[in-house]
N, C-alpha and C. Protein backbone atom coordinates (compact mmCIF):
# COMPACT_ATOMS: atom_id res chain seq x y z
N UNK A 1 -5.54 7.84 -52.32
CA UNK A 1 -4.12 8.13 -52.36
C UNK A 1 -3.68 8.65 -50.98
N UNK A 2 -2.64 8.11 -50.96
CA UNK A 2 -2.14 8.66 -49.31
C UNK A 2 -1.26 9.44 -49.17
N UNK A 3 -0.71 10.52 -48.43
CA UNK A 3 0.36 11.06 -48.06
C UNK A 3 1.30 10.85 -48.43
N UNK A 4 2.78 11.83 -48.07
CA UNK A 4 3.88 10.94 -47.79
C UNK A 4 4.05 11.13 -46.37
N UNK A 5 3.64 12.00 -45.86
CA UNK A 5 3.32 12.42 -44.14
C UNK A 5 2.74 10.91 -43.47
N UNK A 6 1.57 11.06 -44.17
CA UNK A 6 0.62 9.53 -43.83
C UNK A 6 1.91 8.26 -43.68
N UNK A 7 1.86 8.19 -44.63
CA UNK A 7 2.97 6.62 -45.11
C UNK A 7 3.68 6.82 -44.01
N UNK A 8 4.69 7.94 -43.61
CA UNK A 8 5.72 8.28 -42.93
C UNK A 8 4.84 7.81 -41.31
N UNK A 9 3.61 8.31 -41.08
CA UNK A 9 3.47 7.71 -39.94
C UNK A 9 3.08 6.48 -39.72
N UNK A 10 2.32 5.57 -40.91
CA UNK A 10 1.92 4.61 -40.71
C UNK A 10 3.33 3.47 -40.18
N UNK A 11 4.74 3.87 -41.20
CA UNK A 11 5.61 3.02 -40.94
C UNK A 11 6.04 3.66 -38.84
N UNK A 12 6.06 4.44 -38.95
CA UNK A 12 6.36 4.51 -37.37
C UNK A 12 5.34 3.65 -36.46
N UNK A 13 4.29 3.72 -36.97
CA UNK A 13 3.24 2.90 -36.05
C UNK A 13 3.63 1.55 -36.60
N UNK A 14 4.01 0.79 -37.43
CA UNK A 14 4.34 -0.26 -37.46
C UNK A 14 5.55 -0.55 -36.97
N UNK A 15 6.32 0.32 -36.99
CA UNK A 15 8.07 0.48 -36.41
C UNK A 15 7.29 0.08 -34.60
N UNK A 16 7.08 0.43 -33.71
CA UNK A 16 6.43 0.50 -32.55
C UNK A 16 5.90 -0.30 -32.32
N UNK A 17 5.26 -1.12 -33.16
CA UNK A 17 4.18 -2.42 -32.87
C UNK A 17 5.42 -3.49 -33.21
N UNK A 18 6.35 -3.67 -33.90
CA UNK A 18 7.38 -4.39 -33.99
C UNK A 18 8.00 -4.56 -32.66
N UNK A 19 8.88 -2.90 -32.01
CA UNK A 19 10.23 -3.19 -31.16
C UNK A 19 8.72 -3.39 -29.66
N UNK A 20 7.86 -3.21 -30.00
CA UNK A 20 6.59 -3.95 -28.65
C UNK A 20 6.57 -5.42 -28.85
N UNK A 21 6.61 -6.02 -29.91
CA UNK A 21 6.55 -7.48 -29.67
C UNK A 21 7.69 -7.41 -29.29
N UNK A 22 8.49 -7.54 -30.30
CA UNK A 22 10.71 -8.08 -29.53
C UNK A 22 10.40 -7.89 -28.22
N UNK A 23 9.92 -6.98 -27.03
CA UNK A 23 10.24 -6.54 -25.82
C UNK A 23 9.07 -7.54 -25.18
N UNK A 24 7.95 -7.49 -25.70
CA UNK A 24 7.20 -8.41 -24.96
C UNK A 24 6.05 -7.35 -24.24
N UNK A 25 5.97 -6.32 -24.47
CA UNK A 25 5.31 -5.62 -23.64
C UNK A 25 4.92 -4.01 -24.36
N UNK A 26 3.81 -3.56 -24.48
CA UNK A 26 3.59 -2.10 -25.07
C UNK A 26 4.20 -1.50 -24.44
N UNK A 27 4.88 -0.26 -25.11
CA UNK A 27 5.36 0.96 -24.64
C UNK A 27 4.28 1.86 -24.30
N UNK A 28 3.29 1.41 -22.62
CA UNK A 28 2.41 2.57 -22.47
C UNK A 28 3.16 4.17 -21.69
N UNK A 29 4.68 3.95 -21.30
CA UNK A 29 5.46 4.55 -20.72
C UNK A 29 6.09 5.32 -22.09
N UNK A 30 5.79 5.71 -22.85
CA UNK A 30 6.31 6.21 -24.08
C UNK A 30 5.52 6.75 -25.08
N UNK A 31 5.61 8.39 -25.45
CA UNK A 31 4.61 8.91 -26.32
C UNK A 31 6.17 8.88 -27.89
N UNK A 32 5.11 8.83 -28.76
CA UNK A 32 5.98 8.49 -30.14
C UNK A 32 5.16 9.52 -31.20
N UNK A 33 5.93 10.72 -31.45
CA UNK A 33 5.62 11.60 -32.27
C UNK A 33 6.53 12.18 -33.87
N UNK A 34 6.02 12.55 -34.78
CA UNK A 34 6.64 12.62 -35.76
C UNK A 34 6.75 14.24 -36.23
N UNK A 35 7.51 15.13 -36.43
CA UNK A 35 7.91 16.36 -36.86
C UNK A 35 8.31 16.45 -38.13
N UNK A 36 8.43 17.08 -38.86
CA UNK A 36 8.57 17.85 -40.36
C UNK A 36 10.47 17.55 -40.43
N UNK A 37 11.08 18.65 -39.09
CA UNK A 37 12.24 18.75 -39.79
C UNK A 37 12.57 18.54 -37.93
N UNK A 38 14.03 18.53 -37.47
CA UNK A 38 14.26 18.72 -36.50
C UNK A 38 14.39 20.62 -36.15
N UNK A 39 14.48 20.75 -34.90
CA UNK A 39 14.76 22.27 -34.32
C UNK A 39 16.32 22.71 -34.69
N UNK A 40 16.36 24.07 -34.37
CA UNK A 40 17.43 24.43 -35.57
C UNK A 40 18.40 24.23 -34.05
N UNK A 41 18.02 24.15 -32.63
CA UNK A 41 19.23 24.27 -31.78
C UNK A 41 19.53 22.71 -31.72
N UNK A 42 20.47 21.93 -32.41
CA UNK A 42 20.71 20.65 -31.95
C UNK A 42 21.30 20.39 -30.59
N UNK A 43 20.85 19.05 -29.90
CA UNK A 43 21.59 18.81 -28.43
C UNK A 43 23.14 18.99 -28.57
N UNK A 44 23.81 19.59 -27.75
CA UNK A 44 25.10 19.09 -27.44
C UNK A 44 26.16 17.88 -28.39
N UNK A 45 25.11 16.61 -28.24
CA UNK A 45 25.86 15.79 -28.66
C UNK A 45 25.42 14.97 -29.62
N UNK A 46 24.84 15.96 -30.42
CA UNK A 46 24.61 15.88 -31.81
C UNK A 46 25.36 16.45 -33.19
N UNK A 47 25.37 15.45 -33.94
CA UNK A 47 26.02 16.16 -34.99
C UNK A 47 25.59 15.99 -36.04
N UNK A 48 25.73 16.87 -37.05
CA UNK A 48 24.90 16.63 -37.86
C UNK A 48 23.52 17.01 -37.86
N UNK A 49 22.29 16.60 -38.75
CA UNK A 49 21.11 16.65 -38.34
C UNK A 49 20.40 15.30 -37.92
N UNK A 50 19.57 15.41 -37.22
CA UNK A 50 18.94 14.72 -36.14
C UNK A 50 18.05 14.01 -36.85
N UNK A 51 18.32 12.88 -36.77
CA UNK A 51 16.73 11.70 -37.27
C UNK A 51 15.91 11.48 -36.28
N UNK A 52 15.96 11.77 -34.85
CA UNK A 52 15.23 11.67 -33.99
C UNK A 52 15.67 11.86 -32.86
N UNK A 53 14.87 12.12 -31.85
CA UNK A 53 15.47 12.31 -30.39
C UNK A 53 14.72 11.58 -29.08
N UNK A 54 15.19 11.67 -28.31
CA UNK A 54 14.44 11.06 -26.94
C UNK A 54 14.47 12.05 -26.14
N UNK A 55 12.87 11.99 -25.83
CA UNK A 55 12.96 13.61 -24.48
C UNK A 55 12.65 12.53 -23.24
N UNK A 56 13.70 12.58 -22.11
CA UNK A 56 13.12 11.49 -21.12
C UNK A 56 12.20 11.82 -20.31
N UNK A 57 11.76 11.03 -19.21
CA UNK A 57 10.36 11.12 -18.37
C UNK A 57 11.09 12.53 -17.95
N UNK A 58 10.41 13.28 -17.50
CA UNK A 58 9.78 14.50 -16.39
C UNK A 58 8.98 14.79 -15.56
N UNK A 59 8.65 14.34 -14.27
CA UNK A 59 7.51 14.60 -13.29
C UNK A 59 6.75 13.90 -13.87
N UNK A 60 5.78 14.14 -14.93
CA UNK A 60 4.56 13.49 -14.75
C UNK A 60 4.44 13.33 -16.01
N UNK A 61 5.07 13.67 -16.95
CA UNK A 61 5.28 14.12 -18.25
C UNK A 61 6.29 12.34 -18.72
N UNK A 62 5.66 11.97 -19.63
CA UNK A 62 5.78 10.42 -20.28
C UNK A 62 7.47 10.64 -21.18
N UNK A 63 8.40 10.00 -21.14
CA UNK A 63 9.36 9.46 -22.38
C UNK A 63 8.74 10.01 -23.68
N UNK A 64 9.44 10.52 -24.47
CA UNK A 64 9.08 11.10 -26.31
C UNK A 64 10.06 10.71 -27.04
N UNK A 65 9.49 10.12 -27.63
CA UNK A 65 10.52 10.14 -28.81
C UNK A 65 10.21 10.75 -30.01
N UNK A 66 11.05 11.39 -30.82
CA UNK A 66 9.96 12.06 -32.03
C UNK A 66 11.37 11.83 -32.88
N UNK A 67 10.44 11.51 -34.16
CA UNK A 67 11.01 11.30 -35.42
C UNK A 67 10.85 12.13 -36.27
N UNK A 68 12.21 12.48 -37.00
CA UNK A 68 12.20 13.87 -37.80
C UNK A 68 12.07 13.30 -39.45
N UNK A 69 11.04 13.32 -40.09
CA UNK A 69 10.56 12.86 -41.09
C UNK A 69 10.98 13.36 -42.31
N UNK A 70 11.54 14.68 -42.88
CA UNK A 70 12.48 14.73 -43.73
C UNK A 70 13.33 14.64 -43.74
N UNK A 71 14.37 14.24 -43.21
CA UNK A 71 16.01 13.93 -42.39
C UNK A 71 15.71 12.48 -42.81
N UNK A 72 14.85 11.85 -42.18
CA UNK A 72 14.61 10.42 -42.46
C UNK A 72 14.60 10.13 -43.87
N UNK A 73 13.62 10.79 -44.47
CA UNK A 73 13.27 10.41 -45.96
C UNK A 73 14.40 10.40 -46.67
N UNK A 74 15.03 11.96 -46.49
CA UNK A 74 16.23 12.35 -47.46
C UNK A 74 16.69 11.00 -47.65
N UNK A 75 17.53 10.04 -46.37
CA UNK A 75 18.60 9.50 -46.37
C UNK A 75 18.11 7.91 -46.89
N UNK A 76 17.13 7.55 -47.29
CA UNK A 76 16.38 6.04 -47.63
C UNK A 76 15.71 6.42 -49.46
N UNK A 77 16.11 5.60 -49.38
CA UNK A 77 16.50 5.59 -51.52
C UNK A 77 15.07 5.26 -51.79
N UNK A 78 14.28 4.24 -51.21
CA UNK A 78 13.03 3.78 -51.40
C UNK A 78 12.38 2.93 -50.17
N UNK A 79 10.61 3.09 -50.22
CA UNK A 79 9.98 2.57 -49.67
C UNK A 79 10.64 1.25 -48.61
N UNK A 80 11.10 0.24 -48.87
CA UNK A 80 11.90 -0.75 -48.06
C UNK A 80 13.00 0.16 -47.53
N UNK A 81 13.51 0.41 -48.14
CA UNK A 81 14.42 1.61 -47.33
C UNK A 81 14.46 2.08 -46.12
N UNK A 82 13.05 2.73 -46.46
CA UNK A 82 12.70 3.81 -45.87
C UNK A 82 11.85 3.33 -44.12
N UNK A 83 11.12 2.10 -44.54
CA UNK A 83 10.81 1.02 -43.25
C UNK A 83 11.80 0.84 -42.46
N UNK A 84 12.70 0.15 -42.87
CA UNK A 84 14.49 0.16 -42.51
C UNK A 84 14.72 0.81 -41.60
N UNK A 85 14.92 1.79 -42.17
CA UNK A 85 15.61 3.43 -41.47
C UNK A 85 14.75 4.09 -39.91
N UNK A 86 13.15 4.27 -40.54
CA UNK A 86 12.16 4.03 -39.15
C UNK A 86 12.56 3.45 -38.32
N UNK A 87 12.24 2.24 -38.66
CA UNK A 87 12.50 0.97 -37.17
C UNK A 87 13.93 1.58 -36.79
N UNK A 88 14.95 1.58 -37.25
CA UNK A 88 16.19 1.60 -36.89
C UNK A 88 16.31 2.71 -35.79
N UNK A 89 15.81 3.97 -36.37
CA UNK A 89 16.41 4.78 -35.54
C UNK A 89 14.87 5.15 -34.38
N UNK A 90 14.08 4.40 -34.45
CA UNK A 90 12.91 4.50 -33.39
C UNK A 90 13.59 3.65 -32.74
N UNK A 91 14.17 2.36 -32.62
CA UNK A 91 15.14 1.01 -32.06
C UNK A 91 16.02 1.93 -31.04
N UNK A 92 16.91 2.34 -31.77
CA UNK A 92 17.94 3.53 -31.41
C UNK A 92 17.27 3.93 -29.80
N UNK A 93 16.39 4.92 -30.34
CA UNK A 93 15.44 5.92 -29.15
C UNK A 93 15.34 4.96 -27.96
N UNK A 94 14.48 3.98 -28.30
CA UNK A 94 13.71 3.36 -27.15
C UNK A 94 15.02 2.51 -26.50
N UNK A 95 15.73 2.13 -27.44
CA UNK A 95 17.03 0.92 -26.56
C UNK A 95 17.68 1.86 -25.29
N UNK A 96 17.69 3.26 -25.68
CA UNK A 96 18.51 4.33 -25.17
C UNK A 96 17.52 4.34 -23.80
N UNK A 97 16.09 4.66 -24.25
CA UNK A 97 15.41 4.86 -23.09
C UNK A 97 15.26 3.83 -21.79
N UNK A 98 15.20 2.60 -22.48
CA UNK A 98 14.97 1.26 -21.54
C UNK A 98 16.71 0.37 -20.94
N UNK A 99 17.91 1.34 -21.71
CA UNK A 99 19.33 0.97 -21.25
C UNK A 99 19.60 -0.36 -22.31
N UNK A 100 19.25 -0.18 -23.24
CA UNK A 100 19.12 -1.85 -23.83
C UNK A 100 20.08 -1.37 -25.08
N UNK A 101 20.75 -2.32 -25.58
CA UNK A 101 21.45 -2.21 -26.90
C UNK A 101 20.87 -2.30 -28.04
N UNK A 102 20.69 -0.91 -29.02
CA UNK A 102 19.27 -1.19 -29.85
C UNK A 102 19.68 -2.62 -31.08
N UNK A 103 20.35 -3.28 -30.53
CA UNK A 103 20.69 -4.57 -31.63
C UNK A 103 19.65 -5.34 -31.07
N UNK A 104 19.40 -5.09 -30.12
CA UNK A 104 18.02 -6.33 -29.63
C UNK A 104 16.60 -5.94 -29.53
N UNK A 105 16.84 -4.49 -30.15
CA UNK A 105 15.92 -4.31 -30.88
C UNK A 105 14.96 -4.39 -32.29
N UNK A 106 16.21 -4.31 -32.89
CA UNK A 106 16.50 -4.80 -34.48
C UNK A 106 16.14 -6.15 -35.03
């Protein structure tokens, strides 16, 4: 029996191996992490609560994206859903990071 933590990451690792084919190329320029809930100080230009964020490069320090895994769940009714919603807003992150419109990610 597996998680729902588990499940929750397995679909991100499949979310990632997806928007890597569409692009043609691994994201070795990009660490992809998953959190419980988001932090209670949201960015600026956020509203609401956060399904995920992008921390960009820093010196030496790689692109992050991290996915907030009960925020996510809440809002996806079921399993297909819930794949959906992953890809979507991991799409989101990385389109943001690489300047790309996450529709061509999708």
């Amino acid at each position: 029996m597996t998680s729902r933590s588990a499940r929750f990451d397995d679909l991100v690792l499949d979310a990632v191996q997806l928007i890597e084919r569409r692009i043609g190329r691994e994201l070795t320029e990009l660490e992809v992490a998953v959190e419980e809930v988001p932090p209670t100080d949201p960015a600026p230009w956020e509203s609401g609560i956060a399904l995920g964020r992008l921390f960009p490069a820093e010196g030496q320090s790689s692109a992050r994206v991290v996915l907030y895994r009960r925020p996510v769940e809440s809002r996806a009714g079921h399993e297909d859903e819930l794949a959906t919603l992953v890809h979507e807003v991991l799409a989101e992150q990385v389109a943001d990071m690489l300047g790309m419109d996450p529709e061509d990610l999708a």
